[in-house]
PDB file of N, CA and C in Angstrom:
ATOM      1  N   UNK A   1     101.615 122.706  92.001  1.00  0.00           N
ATOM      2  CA  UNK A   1     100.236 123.043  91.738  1.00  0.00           C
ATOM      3  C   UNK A   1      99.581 121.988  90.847  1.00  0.00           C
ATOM      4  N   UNK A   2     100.298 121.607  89.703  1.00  0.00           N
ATOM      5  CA  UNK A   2      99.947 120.561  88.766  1.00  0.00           C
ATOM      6  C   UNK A   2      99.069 119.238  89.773  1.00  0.00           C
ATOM      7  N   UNK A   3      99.987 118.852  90.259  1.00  0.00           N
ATOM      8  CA  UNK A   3      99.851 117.154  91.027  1.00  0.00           C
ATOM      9  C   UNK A   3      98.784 117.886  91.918  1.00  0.00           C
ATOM     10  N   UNK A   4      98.921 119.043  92.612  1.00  0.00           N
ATOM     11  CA  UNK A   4      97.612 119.337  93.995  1.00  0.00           C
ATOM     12  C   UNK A   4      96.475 119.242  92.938  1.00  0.00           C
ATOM     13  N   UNK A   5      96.344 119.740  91.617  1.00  0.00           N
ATOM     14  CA  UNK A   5      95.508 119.794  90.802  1.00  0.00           C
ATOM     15  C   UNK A   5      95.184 118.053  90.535  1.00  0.00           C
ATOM     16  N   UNK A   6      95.529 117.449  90.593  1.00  0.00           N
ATOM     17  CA  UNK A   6      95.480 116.086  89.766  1.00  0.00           C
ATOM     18  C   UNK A   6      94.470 115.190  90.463  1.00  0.00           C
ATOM     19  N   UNK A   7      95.394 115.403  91.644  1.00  0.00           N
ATOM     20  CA  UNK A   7      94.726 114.385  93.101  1.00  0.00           C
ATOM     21  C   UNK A   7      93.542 115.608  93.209  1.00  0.00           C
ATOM     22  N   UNK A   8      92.898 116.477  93.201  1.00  0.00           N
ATOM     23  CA  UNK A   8      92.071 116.740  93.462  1.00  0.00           C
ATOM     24  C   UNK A   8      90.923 116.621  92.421  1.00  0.00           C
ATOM     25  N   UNK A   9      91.073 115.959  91.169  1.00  0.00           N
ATOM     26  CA  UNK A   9      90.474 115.949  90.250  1.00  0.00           C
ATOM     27  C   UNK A   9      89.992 114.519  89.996  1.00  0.00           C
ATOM     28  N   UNK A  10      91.298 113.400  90.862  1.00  0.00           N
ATOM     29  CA  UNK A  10      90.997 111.479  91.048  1.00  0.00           C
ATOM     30  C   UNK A  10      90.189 111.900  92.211  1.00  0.00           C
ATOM     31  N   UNK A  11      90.269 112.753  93.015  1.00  0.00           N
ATOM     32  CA  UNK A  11      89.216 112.218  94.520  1.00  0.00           C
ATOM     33  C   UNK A  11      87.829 112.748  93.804  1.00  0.00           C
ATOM     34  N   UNK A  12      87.696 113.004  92.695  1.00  0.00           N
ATOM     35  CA  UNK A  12      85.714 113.184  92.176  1.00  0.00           C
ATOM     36  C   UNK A  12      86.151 112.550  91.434  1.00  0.00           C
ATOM     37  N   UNK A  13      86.518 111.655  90.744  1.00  0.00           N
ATOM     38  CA  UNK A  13      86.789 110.260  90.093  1.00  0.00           C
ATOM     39  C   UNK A  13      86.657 111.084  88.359  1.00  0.00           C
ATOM     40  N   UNK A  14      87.412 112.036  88.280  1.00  0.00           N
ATOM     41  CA  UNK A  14      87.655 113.010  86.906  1.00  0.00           C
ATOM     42  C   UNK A  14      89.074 112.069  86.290  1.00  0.00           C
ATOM     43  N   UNK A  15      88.875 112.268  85.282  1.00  0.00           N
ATOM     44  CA  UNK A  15      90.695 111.515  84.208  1.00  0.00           C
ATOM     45  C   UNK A  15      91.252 113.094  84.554  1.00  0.00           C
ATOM     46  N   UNK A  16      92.593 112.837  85.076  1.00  0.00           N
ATOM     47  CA  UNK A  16      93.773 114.000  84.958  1.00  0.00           C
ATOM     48  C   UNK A  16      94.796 113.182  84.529  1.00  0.00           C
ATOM     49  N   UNK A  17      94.606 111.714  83.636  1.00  0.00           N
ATOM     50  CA  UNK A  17      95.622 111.377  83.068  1.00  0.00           C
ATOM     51  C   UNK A  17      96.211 112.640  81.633  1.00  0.00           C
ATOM     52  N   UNK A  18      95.572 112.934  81.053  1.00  0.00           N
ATOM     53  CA  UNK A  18      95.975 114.564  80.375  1.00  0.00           C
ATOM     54  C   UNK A  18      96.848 115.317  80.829  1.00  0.00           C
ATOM     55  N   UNK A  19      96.786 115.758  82.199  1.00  0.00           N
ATOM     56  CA  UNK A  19      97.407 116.367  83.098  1.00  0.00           C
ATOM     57  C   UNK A  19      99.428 115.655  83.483  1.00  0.00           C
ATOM     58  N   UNK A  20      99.354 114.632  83.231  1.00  0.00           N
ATOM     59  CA  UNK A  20     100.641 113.894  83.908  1.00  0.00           C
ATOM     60  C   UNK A  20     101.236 113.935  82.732  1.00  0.00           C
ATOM     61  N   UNK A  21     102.794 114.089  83.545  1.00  0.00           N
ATOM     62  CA  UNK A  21     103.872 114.367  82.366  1.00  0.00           C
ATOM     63  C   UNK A  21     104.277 112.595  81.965  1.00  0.00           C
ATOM     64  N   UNK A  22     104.858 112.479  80.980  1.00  0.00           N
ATOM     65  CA  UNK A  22     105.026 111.166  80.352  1.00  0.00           C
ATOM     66  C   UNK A  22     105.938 110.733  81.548  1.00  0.00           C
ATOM     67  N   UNK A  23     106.619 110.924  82.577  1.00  0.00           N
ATOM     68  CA  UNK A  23     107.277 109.956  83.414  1.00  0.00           C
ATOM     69  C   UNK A  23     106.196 109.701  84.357  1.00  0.00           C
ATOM     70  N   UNK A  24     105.232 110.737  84.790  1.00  0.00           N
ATOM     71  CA  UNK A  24     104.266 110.569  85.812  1.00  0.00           C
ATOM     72  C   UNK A  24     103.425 108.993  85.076  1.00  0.00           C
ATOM     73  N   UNK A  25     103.137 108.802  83.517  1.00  0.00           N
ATOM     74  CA  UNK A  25     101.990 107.826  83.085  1.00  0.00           C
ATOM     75  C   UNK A  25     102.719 106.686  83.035  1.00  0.00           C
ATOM     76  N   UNK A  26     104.533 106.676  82.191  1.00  0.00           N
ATOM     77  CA  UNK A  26     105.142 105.709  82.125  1.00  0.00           C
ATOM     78  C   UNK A  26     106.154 105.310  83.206  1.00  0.00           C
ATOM     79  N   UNK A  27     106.045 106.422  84.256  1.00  0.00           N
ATOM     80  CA  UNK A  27     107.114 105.456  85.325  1.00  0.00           C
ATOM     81  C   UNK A  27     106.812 104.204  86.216  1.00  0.00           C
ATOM     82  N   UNK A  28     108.011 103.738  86.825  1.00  0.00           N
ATOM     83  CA  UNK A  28     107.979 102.586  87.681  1.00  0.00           C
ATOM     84  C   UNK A  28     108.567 102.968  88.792  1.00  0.00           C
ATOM     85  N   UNK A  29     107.233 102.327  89.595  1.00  0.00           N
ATOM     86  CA  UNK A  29     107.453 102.087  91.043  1.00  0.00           C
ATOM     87  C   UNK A  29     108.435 100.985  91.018  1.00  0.00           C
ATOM     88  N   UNK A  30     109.693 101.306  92.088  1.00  0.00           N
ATOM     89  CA  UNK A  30     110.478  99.916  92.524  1.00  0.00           C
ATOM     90  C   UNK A  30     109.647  98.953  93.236  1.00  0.00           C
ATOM     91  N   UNK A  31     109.962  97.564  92.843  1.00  0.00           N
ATOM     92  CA  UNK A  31     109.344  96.794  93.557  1.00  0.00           C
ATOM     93  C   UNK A  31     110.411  96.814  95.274  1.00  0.00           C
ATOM     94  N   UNK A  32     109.686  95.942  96.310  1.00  0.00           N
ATOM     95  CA  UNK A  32     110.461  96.365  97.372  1.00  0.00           C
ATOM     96  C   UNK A  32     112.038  95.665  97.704  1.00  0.00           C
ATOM     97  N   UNK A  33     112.785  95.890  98.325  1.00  0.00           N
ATOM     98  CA  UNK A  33     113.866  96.046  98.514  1.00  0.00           C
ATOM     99  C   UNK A  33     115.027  96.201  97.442  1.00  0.00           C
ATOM    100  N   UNK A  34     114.275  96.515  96.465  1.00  0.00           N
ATOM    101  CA  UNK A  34     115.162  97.242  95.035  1.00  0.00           C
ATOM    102  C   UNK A  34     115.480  98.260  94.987  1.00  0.00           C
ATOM    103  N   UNK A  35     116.779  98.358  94.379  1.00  0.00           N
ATOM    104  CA  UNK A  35     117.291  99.824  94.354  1.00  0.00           C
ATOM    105  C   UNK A  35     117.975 100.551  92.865  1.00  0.00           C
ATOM    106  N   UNK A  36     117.744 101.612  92.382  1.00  0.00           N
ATOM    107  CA  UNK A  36     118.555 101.660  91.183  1.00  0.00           C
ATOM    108  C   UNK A  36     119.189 102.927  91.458  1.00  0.00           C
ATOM    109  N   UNK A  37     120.138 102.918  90.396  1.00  0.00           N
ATOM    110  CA  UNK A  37     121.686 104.037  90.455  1.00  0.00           C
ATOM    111  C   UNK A  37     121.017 105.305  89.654  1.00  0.00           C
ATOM    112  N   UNK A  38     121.067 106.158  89.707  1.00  0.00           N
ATOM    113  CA  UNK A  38     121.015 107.534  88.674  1.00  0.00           C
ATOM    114  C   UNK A  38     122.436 107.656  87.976  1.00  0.00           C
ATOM    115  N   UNK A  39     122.768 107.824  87.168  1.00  0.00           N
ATOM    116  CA  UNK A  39     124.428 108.065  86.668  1.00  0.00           C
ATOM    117  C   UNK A  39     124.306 109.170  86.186  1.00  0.00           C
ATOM    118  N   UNK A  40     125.242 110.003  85.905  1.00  0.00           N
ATOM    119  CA  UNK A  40     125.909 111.154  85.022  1.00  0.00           C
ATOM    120  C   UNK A  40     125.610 110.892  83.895  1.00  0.00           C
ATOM    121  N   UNK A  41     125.017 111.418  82.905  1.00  0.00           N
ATOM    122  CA  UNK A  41     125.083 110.953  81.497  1.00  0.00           C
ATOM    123  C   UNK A  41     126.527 111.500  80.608  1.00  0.00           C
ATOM    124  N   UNK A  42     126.951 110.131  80.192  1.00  0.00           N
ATOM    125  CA  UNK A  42     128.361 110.585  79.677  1.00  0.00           C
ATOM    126  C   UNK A  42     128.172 111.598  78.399  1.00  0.00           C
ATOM    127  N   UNK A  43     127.456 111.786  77.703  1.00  0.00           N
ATOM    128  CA  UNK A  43     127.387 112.978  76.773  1.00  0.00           C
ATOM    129  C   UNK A  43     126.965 113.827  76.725  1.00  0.00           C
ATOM    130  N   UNK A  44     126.970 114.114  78.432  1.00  0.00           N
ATOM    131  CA  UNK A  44     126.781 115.936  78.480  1.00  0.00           C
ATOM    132  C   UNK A  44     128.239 115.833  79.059  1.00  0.00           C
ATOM    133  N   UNK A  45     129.626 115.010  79.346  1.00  0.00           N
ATOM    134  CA  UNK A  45     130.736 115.520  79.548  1.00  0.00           C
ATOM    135  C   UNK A  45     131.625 115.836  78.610  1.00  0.00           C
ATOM    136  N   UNK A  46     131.405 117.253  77.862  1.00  0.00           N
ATOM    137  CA  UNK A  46     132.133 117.478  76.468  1.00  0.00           C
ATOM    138  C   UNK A  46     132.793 118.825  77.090  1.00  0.00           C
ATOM    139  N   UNK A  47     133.948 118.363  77.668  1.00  0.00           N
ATOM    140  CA  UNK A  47     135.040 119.175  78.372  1.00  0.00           C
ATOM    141  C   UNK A  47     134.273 120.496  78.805  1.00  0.00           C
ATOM    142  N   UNK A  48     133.503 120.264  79.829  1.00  0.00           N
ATOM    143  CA  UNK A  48     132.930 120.625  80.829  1.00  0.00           C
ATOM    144  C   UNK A  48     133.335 119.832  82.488  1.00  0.00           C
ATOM    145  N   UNK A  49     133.236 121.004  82.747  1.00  0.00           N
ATOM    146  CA  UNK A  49     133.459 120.714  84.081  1.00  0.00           C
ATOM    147  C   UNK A  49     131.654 120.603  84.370  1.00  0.00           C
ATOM    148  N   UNK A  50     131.111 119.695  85.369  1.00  0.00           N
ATOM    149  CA  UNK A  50     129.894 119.843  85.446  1.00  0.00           C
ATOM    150  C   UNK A  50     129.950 119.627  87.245  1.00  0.00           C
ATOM    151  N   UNK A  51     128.916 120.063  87.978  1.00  0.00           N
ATOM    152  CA  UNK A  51     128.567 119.801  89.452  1.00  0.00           C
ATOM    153  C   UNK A  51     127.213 119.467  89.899  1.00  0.00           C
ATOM    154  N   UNK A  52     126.922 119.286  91.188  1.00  0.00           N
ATOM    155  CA  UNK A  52     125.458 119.544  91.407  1.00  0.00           C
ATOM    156  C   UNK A  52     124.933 120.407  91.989  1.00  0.00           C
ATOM    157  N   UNK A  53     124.136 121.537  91.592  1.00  0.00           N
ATOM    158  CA  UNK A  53     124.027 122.246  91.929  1.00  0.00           C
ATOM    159  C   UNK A  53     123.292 122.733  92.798  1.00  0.00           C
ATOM    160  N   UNK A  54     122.212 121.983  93.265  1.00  0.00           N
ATOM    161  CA  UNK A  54     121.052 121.832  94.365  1.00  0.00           C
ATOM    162  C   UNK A  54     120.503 120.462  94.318  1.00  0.00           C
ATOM    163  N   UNK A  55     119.618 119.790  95.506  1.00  0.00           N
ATOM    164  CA  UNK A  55     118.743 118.724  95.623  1.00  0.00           C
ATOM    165  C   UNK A  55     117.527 119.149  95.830  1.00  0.00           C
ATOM    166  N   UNK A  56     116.660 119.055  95.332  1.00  0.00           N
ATOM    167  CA  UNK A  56     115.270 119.486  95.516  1.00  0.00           C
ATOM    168  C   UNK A  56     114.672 117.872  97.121  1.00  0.00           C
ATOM    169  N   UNK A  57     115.107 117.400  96.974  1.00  0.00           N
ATOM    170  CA  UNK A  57     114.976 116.778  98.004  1.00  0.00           C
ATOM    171  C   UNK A  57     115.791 115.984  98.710  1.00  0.00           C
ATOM    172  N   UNK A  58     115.657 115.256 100.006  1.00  0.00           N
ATOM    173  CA  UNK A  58     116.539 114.870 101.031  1.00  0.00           C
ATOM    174  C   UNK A  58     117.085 113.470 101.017  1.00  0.00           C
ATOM    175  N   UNK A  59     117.804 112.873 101.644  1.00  0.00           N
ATOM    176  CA  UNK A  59     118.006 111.562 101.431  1.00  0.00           C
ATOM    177  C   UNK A  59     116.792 111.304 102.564  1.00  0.00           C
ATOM    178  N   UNK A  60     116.505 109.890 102.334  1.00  0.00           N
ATOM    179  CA  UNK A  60     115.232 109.635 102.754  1.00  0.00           C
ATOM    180  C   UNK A  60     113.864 110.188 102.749  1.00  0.00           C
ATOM    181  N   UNK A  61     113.836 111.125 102.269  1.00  0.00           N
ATOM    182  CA  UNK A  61     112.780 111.541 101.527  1.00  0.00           C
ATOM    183  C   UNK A  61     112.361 110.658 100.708  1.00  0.00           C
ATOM    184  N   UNK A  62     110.677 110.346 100.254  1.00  0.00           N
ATOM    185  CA  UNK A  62     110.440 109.523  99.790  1.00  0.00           C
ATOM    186  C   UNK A  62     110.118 110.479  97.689  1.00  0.00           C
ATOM    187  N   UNK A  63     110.399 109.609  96.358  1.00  0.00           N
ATOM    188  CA  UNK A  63     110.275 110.666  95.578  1.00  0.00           C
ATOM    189  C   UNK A  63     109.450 109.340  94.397  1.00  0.00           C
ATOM    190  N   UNK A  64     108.678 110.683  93.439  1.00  0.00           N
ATOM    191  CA  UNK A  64     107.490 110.010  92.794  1.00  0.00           C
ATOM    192  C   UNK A  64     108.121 110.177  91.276  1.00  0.00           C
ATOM    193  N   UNK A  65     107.931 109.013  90.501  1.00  0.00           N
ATOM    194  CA  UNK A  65     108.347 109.393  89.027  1.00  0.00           C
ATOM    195  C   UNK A  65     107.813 110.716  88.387  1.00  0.00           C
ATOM    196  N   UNK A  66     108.726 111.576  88.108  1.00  0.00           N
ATOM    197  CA  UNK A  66     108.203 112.838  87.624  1.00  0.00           C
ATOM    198  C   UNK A  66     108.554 113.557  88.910  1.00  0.00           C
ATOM    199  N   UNK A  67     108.946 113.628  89.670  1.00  0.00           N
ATOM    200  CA  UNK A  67     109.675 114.492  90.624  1.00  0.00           C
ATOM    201  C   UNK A  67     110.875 114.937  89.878  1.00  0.00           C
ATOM    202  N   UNK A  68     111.336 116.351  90.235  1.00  0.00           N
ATOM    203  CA  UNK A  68     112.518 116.790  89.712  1.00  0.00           C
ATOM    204  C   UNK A  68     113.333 116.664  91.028  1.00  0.00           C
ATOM    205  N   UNK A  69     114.353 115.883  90.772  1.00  0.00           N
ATOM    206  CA  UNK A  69     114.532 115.564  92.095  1.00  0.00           C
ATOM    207  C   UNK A  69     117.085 116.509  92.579  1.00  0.00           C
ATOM    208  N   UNK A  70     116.885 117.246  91.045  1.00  0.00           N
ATOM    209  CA  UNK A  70     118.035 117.336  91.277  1.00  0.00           C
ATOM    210  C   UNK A  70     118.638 118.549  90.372  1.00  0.00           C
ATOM    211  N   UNK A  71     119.660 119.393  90.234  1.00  0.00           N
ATOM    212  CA  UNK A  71     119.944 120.340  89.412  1.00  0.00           C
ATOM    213  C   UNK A  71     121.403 120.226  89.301  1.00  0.00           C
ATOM    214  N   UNK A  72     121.823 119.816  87.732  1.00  0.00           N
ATOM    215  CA  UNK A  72     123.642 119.578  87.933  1.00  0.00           C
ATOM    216  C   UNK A  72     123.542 120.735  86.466  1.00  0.00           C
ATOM    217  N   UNK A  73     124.673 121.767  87.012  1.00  0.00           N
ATOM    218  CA  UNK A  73     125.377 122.658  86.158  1.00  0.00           C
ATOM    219  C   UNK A  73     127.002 122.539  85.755  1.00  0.00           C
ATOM    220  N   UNK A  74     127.324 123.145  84.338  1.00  0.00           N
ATOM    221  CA  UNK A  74     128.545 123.289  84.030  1.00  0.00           C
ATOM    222  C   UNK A  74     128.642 125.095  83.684  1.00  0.00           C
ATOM    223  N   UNK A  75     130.077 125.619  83.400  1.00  0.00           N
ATOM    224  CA  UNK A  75     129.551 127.151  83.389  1.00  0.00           C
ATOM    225  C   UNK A  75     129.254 127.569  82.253  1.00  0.00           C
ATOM    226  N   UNK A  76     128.463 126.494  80.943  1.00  0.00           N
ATOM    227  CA  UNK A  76     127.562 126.872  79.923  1.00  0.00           C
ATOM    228  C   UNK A  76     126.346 126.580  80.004  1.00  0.00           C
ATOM    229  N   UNK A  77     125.655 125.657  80.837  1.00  0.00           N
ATOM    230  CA  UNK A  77     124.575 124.736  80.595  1.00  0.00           C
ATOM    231  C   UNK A  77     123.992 124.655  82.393  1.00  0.00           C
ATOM    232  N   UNK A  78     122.550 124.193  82.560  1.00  0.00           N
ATOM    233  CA  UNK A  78     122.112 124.141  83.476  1.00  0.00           C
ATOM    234  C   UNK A  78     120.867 122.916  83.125  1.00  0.00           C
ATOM    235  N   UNK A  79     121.050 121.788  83.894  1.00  0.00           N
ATOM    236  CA  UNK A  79     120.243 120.908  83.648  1.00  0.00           C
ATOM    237  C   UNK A  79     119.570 120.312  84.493  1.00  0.00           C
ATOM    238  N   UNK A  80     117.914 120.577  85.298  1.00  0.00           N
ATOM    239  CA  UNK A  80     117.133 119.907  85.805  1.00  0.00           C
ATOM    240  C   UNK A  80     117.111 117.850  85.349  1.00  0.00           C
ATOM    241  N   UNK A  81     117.045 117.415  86.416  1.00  0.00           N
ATOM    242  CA  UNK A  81     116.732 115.767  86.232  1.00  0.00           C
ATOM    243  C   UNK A  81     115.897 115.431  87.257  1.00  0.00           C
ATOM    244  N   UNK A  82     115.140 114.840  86.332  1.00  0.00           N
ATOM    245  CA  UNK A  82     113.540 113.379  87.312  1.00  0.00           C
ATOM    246  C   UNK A  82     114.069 112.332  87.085  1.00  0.00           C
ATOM    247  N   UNK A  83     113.455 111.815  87.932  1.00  0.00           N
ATOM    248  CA  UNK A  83     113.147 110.352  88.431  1.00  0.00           C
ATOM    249  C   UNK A  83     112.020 110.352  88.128  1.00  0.00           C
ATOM    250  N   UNK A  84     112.956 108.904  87.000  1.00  0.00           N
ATOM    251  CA  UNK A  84     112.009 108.101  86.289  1.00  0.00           C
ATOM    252  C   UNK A  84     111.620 106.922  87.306  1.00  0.00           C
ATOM    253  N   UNK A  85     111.711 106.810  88.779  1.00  0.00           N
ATOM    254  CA  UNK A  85     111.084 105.627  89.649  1.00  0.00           C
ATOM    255  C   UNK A  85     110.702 106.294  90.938  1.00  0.00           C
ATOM    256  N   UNK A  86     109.986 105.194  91.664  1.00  0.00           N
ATOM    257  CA  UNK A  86     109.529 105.980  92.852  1.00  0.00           C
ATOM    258  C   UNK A  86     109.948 105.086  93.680  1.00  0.00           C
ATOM    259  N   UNK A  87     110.406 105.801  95.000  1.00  0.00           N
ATOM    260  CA  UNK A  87     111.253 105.314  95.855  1.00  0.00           C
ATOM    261  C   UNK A  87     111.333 106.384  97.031  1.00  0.00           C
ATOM    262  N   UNK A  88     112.705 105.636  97.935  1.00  0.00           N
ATOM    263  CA  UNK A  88     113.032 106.532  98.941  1.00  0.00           C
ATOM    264  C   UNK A  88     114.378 107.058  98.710  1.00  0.00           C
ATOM    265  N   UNK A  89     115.025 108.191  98.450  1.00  0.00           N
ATOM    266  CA  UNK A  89     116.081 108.790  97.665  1.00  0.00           C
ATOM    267  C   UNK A  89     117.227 108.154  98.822  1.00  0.00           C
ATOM    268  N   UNK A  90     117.566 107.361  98.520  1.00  0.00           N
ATOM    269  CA  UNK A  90     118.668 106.523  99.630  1.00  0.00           C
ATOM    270  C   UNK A  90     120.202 107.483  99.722  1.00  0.00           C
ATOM    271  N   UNK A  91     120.836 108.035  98.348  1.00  0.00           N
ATOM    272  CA  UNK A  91     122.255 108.549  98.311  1.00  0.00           C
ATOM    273  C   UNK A  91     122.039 109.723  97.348  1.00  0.00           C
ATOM    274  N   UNK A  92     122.478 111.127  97.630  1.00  0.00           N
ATOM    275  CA  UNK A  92     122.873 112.352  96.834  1.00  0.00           C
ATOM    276  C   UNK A  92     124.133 112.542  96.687  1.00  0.00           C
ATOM    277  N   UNK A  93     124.923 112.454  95.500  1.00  0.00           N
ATOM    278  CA  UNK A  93     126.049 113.100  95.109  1.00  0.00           C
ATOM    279  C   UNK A  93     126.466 114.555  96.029  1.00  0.00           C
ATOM    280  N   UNK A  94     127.282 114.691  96.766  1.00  0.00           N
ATOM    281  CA  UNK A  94     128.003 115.898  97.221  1.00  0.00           C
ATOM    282  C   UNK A  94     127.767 117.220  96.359  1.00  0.00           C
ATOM    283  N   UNK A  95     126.892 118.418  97.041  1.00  0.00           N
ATOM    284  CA  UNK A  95     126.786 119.593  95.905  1.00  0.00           C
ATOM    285  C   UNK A  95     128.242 120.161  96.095  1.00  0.00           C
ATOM    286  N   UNK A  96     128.607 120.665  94.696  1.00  0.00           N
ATOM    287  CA  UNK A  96     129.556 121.338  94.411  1.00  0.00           C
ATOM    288  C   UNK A  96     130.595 120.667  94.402  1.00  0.00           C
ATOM    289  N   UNK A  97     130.432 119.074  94.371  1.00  0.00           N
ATOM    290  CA  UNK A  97     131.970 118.228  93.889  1.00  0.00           C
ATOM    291  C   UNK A  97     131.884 118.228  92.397  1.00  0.00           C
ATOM    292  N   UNK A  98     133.528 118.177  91.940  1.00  0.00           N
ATOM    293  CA  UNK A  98     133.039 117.930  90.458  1.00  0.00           C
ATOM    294  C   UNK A  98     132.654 116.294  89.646  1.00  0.00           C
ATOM    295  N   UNK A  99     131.694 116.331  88.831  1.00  0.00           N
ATOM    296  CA  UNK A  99     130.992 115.100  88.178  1.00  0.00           C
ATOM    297  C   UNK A  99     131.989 114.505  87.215  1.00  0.00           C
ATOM    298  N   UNK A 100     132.317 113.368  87.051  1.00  0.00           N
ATOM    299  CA  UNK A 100     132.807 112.761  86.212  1.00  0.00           C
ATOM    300  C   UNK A 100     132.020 111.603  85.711  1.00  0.00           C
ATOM    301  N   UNK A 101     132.562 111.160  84.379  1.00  0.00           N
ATOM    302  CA  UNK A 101     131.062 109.948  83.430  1.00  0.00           C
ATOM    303  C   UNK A 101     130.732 109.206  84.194  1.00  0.00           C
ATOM    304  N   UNK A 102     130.037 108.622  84.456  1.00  0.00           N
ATOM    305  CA  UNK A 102     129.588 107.482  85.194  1.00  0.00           C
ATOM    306  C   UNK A 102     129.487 107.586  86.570  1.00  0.00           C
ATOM    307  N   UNK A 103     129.434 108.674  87.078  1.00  0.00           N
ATOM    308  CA  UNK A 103     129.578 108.877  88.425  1.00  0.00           C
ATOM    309  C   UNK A 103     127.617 108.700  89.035  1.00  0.00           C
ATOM    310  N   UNK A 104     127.775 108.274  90.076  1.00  0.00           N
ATOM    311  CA  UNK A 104     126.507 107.971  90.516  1.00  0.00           C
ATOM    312  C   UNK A 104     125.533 109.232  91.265  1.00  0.00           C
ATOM    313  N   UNK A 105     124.617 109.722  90.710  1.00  0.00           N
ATOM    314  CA  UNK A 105     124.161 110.828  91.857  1.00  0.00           C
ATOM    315  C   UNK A 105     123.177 110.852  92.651  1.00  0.00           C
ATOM    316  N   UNK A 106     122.824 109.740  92.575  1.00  0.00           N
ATOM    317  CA  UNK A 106     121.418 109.471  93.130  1.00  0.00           C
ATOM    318  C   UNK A 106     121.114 107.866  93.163  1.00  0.00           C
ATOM    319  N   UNK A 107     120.641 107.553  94.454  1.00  0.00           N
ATOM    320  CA  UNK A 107     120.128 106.184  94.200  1.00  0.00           C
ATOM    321  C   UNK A 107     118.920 106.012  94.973  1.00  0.00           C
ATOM    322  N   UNK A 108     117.875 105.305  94.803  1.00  0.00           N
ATOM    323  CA  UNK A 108     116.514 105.240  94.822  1.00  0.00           C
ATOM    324  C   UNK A 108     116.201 103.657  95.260  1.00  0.00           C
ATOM    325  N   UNK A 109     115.713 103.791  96.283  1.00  0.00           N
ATOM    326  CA  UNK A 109     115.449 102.259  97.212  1.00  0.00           C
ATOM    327  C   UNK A 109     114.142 102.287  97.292  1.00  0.00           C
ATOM    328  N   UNK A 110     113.148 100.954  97.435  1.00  0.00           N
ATOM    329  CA  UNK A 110     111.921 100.723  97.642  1.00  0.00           C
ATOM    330  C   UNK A 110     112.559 100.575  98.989  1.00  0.00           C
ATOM    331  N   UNK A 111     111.575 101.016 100.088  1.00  0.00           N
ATOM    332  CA  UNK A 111     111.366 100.299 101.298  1.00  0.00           C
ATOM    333  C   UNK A 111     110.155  99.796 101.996  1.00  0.00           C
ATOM    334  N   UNK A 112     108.943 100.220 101.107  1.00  0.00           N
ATOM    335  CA  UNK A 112     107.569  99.499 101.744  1.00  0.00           C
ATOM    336  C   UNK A 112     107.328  98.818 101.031  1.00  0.00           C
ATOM    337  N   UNK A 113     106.508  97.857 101.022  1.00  0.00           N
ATOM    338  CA  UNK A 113     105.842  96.350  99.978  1.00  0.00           C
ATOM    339  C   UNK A 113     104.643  97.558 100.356  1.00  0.00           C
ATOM    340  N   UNK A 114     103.798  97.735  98.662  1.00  0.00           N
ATOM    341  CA  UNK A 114     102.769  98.490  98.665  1.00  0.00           C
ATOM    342  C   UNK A 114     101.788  97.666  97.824  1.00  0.00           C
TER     343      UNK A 114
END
């Protein structure tokens, strides 16, 4: 609702910069044929088992900084993650494998020169 709100507020040429969450004002678009890794953050692995628990979107799906683009749980904690870039979601981590540090869950490819 937010973003339908936003874009409908730039097409009468209104500021809804107010409106955007700090990844929506400070993220980066990949330039094209760039790609970056999402990783596990190693200090949420404090002898937890952790997984992923849903994808809010598809591989190849295209995703906007400030998209929540993923949900990884352990059986204390439940943690939504955005993307901080915009891209085409190239690779999703397997739901329900278990996560270890550094493990990759996401990777994010430019594929149009815009």
């Amino acid at each position: 609702m937010r973003k339908w709100l936003i874009k409908q507020m730039e097409k009468f040429g209104l500021d809804g910069s107010n409106l955007k969450t700090k990844a929506e004002l400070n993220g980066r678009i990949l330039e094209y044929g760039e790609s970056e890794k999402i990783q596990f953050p190693i200090k949420l692995n404090e002898d937890q088992m952790w997984t992923v628990k849903k994808w809010n979107f598809n591989t190849g799906q295209i995703v906007e900084p400030g998209d929540i683009i993923g949900i990884i749980e352990s059986e204390k904690q439940r943690w939504e993650f955005e993307s901080y870039l915009g891209g085409k979601l190239e690779y999703t981590y397997p739901i329900g494998k278990e996560i270890i540090n550094g493990t990759v869950l996401a990777e994010i490819k430019c594929v149009e020169n815009k």
